[in-house]
C-alpha atoms as a PDB file:
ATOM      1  CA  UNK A   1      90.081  69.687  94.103  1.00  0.00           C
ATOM      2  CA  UNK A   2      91.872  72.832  96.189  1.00  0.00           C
ATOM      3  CA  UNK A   3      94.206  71.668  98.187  1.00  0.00           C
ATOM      4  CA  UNK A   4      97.499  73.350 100.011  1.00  0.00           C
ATOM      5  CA  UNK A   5      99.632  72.526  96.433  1.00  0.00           C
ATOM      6  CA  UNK A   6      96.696  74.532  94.491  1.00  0.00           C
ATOM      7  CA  UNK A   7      98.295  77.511  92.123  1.00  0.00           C
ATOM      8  CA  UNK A   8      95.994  80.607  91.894  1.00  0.00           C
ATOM      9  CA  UNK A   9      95.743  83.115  89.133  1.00  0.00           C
ATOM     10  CA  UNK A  10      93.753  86.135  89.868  1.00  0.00           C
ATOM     11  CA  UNK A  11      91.497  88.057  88.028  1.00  0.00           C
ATOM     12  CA  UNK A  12      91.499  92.012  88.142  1.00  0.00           C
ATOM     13  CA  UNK A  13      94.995  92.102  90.212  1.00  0.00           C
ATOM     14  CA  UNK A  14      95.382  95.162  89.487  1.00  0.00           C
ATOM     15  CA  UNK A  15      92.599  96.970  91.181  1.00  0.00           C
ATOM     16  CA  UNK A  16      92.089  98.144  94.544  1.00  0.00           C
ATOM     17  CA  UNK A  17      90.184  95.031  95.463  1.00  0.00           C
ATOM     18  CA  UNK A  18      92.610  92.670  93.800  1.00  0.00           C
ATOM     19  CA  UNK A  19      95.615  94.041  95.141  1.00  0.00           C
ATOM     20  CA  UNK A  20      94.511  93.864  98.640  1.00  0.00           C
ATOM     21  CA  UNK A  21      92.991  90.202  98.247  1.00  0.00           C
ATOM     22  CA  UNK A  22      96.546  89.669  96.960  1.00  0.00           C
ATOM     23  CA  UNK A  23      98.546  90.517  99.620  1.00  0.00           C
ATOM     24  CA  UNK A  24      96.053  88.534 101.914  1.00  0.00           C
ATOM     25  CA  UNK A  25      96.231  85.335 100.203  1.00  0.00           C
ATOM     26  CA  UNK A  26     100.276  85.760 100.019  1.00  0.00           C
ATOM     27  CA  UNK A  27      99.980  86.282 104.197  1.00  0.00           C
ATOM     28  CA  UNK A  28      98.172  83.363 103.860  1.00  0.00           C
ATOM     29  CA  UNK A  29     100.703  81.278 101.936  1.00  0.00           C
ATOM     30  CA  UNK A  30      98.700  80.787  98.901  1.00  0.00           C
ATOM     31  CA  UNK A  31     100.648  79.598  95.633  1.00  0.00           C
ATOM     32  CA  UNK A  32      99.497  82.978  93.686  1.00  0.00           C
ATOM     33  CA  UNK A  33     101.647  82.735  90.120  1.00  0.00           C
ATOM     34  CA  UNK A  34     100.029  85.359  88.578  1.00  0.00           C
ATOM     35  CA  UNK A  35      97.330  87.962  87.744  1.00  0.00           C
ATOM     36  CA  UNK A  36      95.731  88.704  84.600  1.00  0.00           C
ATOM     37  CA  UNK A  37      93.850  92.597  84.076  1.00  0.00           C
ATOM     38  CA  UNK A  38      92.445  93.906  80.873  1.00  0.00           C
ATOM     39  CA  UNK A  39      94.967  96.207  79.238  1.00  0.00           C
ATOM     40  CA  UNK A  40      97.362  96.188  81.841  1.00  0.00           C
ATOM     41  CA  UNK A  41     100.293  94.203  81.043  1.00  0.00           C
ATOM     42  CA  UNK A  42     103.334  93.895  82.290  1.00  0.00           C
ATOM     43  CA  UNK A  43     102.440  95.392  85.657  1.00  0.00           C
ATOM     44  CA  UNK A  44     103.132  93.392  89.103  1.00  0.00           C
ATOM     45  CA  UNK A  45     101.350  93.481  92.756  1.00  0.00           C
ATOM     46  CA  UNK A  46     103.369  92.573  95.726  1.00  0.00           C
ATOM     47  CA  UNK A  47     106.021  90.710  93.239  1.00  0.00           C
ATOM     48  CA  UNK A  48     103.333  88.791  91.355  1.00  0.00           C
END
């Protein structure tokens, strides 16, 4: 169940698309811990 404790990882963080529904679900307040993009390691979005 999602709830307001739920921790998010997000898939293709480092695109355009990602990177912008990133930054709106930190506004947001959601518990984002990390991001996961093929080949890109090692890179972070807004601190994730």
């Amino acid at each position: 169940m999602v709830n307001k404790d739920t921790r998010v990882i997000i898939q293709g963080a480092t695109g355009k698309q990602g990177r912008y529904h990133t930054l709106q679900m930190l506004e947001y307040n959601v518990k984002v811990v990390g991001g996961v993009s093929p080949g890109k390691g090692g890179q972070l979005a807004h601190g994730v």
